[in-house]
PDB file of N, CA and C in Angstrom:
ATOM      1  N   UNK A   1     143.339  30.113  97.641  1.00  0.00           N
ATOM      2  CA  UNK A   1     142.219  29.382  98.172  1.00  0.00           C
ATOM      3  C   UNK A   1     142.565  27.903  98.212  1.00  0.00           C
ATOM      4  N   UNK A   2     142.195  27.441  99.364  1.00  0.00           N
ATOM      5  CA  UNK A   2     142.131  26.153  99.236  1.00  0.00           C
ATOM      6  C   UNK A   2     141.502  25.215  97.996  1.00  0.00           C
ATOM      7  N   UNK A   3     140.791  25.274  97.432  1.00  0.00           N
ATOM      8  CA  UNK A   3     139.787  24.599  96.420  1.00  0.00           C
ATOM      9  C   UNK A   3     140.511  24.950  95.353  1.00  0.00           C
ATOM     10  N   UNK A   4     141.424  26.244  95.331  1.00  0.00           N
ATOM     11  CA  UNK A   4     141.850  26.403  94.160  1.00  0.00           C
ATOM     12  C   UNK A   4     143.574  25.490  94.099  1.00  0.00           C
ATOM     13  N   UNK A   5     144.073  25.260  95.100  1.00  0.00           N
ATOM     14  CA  UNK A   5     145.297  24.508  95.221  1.00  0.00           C
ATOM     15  C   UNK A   5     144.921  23.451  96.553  1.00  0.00           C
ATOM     16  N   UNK A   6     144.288  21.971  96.059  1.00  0.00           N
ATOM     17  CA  UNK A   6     144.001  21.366  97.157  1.00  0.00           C
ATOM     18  C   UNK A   6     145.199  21.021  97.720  1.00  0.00           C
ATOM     19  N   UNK A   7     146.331  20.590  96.996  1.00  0.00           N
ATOM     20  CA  UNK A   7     147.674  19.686  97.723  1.00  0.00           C
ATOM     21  C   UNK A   7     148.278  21.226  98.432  1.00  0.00           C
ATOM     22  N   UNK A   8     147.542  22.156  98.924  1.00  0.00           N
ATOM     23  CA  UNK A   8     148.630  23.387  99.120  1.00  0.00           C
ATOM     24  C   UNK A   8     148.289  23.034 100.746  1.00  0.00           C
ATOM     25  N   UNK A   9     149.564  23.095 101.997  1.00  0.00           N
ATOM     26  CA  UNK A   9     149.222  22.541 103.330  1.00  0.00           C
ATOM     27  C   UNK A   9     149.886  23.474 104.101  1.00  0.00           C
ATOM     28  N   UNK A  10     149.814  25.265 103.227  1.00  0.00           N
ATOM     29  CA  UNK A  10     150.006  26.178 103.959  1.00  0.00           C
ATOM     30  C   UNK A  10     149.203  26.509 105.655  1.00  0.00           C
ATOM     31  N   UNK A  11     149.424  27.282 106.424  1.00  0.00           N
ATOM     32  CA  UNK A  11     148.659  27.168 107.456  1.00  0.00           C
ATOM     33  C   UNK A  11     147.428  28.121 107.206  1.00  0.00           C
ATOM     34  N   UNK A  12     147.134  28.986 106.087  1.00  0.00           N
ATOM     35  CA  UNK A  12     145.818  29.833 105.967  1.00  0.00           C
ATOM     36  C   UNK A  12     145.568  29.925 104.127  1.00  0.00           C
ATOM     37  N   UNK A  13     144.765  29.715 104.459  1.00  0.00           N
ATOM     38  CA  UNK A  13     144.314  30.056 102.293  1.00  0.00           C
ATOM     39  C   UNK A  13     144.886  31.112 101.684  1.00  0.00           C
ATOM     40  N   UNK A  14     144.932  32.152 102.583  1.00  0.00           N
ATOM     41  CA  UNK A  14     145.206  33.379 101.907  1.00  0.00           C
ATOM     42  C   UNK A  14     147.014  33.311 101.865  1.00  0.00           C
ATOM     43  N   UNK A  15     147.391  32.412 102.145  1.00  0.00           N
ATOM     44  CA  UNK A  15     149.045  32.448 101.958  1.00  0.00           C
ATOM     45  C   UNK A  15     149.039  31.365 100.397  1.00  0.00           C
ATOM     46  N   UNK A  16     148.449  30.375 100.798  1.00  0.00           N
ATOM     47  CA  UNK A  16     148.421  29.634  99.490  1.00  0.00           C
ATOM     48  C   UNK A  16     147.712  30.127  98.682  1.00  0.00           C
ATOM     49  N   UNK A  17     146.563  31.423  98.641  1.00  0.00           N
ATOM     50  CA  UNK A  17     146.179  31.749  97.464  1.00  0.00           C
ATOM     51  C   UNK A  17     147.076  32.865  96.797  1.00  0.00           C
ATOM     52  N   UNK A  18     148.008  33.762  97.502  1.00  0.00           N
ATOM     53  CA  UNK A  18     149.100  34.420  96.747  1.00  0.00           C
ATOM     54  C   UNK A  18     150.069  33.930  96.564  1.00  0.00           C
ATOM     55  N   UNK A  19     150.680  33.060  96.818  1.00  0.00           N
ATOM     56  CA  UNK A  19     151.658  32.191  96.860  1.00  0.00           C
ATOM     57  C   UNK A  19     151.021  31.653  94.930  1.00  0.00           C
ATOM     58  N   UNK A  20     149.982  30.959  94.611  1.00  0.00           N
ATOM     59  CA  UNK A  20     149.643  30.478  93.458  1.00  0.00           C
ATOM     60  C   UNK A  20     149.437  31.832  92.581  1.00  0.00           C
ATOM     61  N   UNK A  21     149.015  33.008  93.108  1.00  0.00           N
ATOM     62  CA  UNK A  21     148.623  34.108  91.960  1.00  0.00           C
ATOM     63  C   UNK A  21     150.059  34.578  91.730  1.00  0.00           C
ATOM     64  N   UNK A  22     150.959  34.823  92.837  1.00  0.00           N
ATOM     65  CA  UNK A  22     152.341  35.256  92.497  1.00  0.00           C
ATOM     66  C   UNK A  22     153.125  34.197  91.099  1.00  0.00           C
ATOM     67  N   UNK A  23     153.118  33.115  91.280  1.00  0.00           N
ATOM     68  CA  UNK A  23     153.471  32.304  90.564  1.00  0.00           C
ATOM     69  C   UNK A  23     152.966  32.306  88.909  1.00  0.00           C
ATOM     70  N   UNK A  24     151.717  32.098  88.904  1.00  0.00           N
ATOM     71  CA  UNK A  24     150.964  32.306  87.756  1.00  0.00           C
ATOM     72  C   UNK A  24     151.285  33.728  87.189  1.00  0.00           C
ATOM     73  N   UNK A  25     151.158  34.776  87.927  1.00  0.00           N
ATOM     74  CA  UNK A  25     151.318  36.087  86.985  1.00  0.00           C
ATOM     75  C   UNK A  25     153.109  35.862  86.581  1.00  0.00           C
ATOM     76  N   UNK A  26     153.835  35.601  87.248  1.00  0.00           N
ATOM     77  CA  UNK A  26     155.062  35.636  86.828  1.00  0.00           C
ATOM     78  C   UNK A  26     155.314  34.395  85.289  1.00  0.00           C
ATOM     79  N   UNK A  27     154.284  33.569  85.576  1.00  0.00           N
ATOM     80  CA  UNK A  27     154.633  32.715  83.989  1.00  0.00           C
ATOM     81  C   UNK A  27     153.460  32.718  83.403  1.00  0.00           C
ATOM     82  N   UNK A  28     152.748  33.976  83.109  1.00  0.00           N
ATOM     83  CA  UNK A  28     151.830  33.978  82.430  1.00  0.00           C
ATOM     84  C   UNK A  28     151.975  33.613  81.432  1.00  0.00           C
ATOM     85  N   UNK A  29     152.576  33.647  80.763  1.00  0.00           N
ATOM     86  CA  UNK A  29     152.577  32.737  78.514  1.00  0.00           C
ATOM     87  C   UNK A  29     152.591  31.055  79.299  1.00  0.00           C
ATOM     88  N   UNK A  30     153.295  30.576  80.201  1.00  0.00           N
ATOM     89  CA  UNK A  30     153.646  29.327  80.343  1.00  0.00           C
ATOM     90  C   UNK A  30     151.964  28.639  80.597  1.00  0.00           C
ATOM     91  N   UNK A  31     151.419  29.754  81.558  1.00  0.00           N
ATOM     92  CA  UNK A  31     150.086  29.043  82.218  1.00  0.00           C
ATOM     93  C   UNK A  31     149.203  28.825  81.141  1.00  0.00           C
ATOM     94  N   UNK A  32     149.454  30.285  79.925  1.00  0.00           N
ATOM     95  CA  UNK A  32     148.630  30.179  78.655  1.00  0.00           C
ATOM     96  C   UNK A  32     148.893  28.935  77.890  1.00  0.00           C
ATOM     97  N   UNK A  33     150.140  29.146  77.630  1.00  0.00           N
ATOM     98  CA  UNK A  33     150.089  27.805  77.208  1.00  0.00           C
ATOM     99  C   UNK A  33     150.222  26.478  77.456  1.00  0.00           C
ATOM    100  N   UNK A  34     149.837  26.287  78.918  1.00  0.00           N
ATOM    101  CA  UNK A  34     149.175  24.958  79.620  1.00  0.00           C
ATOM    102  C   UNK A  34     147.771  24.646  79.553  1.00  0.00           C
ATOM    103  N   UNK A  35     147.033  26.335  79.051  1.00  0.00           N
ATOM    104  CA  UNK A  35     145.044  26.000  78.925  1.00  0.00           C
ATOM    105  C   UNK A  35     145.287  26.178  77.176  1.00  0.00           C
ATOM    106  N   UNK A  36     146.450  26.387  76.657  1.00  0.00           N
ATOM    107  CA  UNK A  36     146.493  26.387  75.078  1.00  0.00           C
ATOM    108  C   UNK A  36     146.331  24.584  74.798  1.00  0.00           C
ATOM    109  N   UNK A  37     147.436  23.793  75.723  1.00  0.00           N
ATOM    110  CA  UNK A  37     147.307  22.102  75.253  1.00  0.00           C
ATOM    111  C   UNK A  37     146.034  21.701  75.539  1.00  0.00           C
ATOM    112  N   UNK A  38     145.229  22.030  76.240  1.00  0.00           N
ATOM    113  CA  UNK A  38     144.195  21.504  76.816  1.00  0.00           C
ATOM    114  C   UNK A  38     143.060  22.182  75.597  1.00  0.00           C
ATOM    115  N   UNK A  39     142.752  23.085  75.074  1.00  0.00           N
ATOM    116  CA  UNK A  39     141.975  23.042  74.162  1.00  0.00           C
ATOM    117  C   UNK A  39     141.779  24.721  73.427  1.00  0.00           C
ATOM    118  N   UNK A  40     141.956  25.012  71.991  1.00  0.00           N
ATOM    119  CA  UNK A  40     142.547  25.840  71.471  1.00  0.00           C
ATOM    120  C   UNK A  40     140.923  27.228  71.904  1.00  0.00           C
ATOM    121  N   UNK A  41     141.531  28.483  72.034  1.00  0.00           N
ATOM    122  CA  UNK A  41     140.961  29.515  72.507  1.00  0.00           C
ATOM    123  C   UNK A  41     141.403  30.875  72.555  1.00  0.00           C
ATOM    124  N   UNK A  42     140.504  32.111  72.389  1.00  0.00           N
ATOM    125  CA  UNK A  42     140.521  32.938  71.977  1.00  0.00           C
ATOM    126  C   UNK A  42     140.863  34.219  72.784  1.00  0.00           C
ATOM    127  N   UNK A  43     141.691  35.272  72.463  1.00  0.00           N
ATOM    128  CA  UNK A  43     141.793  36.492  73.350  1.00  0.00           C
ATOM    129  C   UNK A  43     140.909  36.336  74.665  1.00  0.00           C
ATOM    130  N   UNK A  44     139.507  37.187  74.622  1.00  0.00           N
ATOM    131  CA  UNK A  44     138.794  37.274  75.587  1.00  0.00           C
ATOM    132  C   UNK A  44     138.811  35.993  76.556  1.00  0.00           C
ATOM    133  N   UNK A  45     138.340  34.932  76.135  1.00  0.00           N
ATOM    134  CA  UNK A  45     138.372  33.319  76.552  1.00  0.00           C
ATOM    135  C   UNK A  45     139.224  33.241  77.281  1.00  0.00           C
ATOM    136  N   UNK A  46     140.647  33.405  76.757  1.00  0.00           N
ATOM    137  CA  UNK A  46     141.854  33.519  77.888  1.00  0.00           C
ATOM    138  C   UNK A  46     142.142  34.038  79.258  1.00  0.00           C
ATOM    139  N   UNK A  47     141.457  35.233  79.025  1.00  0.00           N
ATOM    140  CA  UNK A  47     141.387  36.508  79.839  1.00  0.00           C
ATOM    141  C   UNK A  47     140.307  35.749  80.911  1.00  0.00           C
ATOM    142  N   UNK A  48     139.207  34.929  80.682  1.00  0.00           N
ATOM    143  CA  UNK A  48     137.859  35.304  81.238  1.00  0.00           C
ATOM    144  C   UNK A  48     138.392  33.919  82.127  1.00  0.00           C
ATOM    145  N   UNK A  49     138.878  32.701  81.541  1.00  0.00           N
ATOM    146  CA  UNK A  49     139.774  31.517  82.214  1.00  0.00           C
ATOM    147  C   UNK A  49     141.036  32.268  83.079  1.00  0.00           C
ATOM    148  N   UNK A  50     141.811  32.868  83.070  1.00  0.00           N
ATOM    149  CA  UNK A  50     142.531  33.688  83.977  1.00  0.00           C
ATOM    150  C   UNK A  50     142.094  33.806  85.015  1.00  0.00           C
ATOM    151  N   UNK A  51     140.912  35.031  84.696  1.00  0.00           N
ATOM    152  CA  UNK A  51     139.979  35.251  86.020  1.00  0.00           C
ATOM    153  C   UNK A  51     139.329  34.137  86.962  1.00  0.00           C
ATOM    154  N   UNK A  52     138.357  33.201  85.828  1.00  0.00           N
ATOM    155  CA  UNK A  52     137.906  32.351  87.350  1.00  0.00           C
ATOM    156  C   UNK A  52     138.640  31.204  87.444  1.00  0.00           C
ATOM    157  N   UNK A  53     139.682  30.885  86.670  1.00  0.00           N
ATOM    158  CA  UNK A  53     140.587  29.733  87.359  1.00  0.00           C
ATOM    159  C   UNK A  53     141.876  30.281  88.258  1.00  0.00           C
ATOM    160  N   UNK A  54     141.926  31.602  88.014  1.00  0.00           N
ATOM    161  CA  UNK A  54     143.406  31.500  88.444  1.00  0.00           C
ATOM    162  C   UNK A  54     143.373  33.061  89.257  1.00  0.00           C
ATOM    163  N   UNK A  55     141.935  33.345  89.500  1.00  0.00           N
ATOM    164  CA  UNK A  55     142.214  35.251  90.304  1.00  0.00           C
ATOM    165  C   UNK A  55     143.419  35.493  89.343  1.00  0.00           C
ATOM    166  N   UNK A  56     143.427  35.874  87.745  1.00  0.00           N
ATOM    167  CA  UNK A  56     144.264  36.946  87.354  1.00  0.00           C
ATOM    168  C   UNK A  56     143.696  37.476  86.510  1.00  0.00           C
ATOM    169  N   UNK A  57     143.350  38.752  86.700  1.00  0.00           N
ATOM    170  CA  UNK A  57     143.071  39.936  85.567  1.00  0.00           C
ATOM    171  C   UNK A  57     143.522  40.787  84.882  1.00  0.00           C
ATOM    172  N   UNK A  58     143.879  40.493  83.891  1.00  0.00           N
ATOM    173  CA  UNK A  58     144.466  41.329  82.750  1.00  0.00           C
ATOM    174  C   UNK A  58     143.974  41.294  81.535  1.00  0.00           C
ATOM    175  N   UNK A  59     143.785  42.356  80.792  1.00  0.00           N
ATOM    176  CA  UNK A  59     142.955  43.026  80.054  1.00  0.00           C
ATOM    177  C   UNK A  59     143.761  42.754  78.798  1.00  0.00           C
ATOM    178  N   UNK A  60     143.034  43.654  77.308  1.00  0.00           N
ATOM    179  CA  UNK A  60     143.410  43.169  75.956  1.00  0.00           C
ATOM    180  C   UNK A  60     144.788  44.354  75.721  1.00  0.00           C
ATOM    181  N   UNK A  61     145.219  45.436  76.395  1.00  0.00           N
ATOM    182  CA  UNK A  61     146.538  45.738  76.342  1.00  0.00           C
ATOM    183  C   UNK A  61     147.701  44.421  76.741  1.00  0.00           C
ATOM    184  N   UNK A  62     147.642  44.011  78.139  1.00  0.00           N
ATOM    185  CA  UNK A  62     148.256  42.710  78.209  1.00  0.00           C
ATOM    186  C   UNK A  62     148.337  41.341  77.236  1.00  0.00           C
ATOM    187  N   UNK A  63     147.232  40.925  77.055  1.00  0.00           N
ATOM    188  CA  UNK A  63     146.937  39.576  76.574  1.00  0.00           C
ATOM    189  C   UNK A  63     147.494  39.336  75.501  1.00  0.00           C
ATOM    190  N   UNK A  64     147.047  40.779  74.258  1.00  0.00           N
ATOM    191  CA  UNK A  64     147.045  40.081  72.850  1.00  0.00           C
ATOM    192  C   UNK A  64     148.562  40.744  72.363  1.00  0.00           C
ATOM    193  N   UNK A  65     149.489  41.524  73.305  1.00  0.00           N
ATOM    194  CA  UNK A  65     150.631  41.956  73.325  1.00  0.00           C
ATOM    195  C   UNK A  65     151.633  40.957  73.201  1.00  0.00           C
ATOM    196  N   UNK A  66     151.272  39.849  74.513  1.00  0.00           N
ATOM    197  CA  UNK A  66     151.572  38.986  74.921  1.00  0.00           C
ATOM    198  C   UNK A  66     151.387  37.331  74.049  1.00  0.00           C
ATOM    199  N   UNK A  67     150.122  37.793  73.101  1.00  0.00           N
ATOM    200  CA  UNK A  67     150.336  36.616  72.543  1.00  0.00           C
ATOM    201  C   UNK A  67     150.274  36.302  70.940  1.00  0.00           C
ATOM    202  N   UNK A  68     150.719  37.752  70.768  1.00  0.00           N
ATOM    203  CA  UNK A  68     151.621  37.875  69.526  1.00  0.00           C
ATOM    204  C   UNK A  68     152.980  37.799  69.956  1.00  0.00           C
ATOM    205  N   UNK A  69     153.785  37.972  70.533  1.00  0.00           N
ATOM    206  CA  UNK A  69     154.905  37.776  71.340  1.00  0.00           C
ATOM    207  C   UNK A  69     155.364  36.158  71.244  1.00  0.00           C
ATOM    208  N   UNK A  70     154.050  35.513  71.657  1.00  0.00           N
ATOM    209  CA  UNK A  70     154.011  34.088  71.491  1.00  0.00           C
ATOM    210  C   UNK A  70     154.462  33.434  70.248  1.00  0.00           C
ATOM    211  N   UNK A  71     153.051  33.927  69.480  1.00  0.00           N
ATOM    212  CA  UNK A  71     153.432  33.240  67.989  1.00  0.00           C
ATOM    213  C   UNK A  71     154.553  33.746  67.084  1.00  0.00           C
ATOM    214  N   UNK A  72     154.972  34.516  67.651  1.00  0.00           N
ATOM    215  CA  UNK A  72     156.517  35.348  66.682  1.00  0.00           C
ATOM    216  C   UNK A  72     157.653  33.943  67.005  1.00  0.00           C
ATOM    217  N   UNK A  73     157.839  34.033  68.240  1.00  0.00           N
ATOM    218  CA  UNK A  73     158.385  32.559  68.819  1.00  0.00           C
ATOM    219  C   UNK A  73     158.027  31.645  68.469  1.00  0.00           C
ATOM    220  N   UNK A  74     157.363  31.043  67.902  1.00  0.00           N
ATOM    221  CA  UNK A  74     156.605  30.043  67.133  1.00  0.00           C
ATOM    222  C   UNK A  74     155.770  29.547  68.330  1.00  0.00           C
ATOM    223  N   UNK A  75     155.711  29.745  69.311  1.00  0.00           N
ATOM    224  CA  UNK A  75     154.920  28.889  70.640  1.00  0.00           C
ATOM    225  C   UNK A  75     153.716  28.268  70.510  1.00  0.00           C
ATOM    226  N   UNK A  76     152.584  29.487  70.031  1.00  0.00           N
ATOM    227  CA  UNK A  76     151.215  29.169  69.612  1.00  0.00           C
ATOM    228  C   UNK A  76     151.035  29.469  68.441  1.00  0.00           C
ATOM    229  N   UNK A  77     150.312  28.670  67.334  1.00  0.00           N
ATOM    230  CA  UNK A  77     149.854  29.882  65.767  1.00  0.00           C
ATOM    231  C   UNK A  77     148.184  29.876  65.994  1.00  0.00           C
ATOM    232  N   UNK A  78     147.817  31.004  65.100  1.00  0.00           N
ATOM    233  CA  UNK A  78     146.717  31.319  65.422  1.00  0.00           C
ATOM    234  C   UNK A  78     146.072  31.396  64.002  1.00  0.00           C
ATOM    235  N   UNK A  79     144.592  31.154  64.064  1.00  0.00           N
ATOM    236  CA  UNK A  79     144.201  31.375  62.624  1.00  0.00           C
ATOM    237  C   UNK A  79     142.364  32.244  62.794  1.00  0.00           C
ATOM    238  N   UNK A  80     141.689  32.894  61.774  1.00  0.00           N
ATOM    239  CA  UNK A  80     140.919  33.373  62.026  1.00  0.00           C
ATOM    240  C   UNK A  80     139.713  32.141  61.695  1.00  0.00           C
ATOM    241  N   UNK A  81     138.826  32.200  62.768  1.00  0.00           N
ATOM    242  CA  UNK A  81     137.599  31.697  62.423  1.00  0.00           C
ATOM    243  C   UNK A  81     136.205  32.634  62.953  1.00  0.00           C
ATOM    244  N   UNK A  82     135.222  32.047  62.185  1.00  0.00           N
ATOM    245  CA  UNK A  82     134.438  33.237  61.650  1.00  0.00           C
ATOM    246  C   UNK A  82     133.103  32.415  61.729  1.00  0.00           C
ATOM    247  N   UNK A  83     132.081  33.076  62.774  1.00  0.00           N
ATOM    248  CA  UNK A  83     131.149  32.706  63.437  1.00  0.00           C
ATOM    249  C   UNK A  83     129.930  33.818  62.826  1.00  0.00           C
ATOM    250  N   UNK A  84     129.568  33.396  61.453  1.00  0.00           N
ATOM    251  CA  UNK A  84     128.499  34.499  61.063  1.00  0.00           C
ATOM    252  C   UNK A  84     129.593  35.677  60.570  1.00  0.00           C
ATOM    253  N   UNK A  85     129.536  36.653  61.126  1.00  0.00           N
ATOM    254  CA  UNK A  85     130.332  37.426  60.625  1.00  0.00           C
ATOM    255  C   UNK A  85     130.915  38.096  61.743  1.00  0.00           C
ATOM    256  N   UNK A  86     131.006  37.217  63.054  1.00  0.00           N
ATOM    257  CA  UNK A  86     131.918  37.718  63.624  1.00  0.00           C
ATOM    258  C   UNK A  86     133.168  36.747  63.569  1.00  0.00           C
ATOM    259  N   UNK A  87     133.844  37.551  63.513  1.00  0.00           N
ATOM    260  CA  UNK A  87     135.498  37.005  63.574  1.00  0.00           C
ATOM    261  C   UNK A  87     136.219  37.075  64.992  1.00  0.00           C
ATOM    262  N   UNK A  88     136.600  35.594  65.140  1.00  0.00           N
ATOM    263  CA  UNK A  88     137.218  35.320  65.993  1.00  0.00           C
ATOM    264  C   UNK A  88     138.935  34.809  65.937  1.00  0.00           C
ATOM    265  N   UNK A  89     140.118  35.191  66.764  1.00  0.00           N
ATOM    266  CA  UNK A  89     141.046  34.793  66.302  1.00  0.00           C
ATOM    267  C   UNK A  89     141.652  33.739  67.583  1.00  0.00           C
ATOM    268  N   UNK A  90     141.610  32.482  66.759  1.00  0.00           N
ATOM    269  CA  UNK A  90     141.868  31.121  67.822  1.00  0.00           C
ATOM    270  C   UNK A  90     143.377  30.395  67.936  1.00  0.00           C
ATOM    271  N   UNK A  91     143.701  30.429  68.732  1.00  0.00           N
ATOM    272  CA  UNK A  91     144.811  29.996  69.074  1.00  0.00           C
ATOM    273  C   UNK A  91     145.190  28.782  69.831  1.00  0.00           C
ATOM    274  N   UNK A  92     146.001  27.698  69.515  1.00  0.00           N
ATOM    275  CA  UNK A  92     146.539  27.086  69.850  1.00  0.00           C
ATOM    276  C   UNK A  92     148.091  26.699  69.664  1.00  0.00           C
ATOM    277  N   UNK A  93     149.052  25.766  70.654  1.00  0.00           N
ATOM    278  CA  UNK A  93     149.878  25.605  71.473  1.00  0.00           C
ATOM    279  C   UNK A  93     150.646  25.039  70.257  1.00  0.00           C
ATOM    280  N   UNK A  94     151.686  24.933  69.799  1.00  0.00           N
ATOM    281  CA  UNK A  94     152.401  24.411  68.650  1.00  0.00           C
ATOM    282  C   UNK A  94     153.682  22.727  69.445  1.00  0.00           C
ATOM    283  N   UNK A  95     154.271  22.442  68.712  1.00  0.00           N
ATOM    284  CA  UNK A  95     155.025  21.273  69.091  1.00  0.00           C
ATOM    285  C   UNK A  95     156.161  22.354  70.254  1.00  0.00           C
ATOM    286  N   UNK A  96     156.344  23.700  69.625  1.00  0.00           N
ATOM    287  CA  UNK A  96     157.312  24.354  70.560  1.00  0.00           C
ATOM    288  C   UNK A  96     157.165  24.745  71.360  1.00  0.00           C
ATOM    289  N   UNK A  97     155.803  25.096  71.629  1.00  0.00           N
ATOM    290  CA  UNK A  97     155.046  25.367  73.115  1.00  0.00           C
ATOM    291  C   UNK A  97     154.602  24.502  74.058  1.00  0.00           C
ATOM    292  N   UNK A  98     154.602  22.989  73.409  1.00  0.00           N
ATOM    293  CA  UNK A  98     154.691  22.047  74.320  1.00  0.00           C
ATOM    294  C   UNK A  98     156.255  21.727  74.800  1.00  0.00           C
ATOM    295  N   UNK A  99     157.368  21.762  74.355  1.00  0.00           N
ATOM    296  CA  UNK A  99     158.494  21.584  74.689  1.00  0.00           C
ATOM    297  C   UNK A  99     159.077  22.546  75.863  1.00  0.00           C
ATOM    298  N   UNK A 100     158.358  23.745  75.709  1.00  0.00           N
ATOM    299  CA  UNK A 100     158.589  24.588  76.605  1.00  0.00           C
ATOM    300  C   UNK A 100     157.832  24.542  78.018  1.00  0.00           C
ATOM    301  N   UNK A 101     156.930  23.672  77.398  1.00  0.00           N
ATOM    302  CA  UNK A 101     156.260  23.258  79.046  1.00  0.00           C
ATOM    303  C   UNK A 101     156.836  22.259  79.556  1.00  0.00           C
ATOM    304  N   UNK A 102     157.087  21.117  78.985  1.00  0.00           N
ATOM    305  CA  UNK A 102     158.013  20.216  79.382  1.00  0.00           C
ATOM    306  C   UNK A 102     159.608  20.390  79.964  1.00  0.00           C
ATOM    307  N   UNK A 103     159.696  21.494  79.283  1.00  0.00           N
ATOM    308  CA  UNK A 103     161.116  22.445  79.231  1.00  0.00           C
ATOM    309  C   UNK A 103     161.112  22.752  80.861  1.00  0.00           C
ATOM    310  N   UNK A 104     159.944  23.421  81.352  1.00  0.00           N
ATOM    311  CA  UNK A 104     158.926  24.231  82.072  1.00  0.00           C
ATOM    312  C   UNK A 104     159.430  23.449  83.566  1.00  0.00           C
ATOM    313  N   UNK A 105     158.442  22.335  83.328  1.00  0.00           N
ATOM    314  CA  UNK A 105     158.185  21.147  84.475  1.00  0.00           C
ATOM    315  C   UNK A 105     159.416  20.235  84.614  1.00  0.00           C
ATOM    316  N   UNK A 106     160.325  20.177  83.656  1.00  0.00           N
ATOM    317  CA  UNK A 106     161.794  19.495  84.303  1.00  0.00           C
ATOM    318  C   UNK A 106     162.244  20.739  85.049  1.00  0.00           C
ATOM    319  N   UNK A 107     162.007  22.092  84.619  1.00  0.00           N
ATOM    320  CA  UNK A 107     163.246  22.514  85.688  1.00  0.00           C
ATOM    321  C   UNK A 107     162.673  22.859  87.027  1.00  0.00           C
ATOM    322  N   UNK A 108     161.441  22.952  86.991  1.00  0.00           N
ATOM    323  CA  UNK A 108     161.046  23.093  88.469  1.00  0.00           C
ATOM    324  C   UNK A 108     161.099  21.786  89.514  1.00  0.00           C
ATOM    325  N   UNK A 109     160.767  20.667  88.952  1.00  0.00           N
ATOM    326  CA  UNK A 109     161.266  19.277  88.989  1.00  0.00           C
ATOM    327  C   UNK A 109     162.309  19.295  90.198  1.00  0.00           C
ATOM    328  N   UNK A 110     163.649  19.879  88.762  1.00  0.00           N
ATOM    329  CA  UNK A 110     164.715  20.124  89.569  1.00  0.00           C
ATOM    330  C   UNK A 110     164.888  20.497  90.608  1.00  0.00           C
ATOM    331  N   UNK A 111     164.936  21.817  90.921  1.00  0.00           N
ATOM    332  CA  UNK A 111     164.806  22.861  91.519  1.00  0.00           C
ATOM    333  C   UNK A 111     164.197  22.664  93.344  1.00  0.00           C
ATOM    334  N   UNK A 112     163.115  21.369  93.445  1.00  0.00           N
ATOM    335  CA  UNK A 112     162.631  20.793  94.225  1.00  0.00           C
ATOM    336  C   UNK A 112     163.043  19.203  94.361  1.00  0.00           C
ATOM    337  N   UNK A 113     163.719  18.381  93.961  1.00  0.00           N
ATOM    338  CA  UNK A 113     164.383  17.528  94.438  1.00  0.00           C
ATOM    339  C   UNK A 113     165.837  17.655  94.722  1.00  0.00           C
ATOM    340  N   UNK A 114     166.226  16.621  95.477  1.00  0.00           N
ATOM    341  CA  UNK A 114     167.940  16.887  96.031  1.00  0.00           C
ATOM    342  C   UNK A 114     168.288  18.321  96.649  1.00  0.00           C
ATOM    343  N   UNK A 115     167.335  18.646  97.228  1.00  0.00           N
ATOM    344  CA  UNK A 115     167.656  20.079  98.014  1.00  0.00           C
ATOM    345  C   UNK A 115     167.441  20.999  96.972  1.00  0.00           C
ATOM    346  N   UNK A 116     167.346  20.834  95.965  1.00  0.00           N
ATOM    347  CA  UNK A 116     167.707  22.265  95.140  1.00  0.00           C
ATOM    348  C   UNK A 116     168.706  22.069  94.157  1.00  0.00           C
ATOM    349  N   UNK A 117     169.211  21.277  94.296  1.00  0.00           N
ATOM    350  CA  UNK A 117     171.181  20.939  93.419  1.00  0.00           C
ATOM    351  C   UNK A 117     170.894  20.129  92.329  1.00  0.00           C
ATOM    352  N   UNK A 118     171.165  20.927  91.071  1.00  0.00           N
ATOM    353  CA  UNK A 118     170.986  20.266  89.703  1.00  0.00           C
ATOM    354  C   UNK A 118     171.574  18.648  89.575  1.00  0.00           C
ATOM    355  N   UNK A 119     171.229  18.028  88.826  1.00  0.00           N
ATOM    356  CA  UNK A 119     171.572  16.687  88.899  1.00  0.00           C
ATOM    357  C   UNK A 119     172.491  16.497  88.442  1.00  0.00           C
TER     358      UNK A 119
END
C-alpha cells in the first residue's frame, strides 16, 4: 500500500505492497527487533503490530519459536511481568540486537550504493 510505504514510486500499490510484505517476512526477528528498540512488548502484541503495521500474520507456533531463538542469541531478554495475576512475558532488544540492526542497515546501505559493489 501506498500509506504503508510512502517513498515507494512503484507504478501500482499492490507491487509495492508485496514487494514490503516479501521483505518483512523474510527478516522477521530483524523487523522484531526494530518494534523491540522502539518500545519493549509481548508475544501476542508482536503478532497483533505485525498484522496492522506490516499485513503479516503469524501465529504463537511461529512467534514464540522464533523468539526464544532470539534470546538464546542474546538478541532480546525477556522477563515476566504480572498484571494481577495475569502473567505476561515482555521482551526487549539487548545491546546485541541493536548491533544487528545496525549490522542490518550498513549492509543494505551497501548493497544499494555504487551499483551494488562493496566498498
Amino acid at each position: 500500500m501506498q500509506g504503508m510505504y510512502p517513498r515507494c514510486v512503484l507504478p501500482g500499490e499492490d507491487a509495492c505492497s508485496e514487494l514490503g510484505k516479501r521483505f518483512s517476512r523474510s527478516f522477521l526477528d530483524l523487523l522484531i527487533l526494530r518494534m523491540l528498540s522502539e518500545e519493549r512488548l509481548w508475544g501476542y502484541r508482536i503478532m497483533s503490530l505485525l498484522r496492522s503495521r506490516h499485513e503479516i500474520r503469524v501465529g504463537p507456533p511461529v512467534i514464540y519459536p522464533l523468539l526464544d531463538s532470539m534470546e538464546d542469541k542474546g538478541l532480546v531478554k525477556s522477563e515476566d511481568v504480572y498484571e494481577g495475576k495475569r502473567r505476561r512475558r515482555v521482551y526487549q532488544v539487548t545491546s546485541e540486537g541493536l548491533g544487528l540492526i545496525e549490522c542490518f542497515k550498513a549492509i543494505v546501505s551497501d548493497l544499494f550504493e555504487d551499483g551494488g559493489h562493496p566498498a
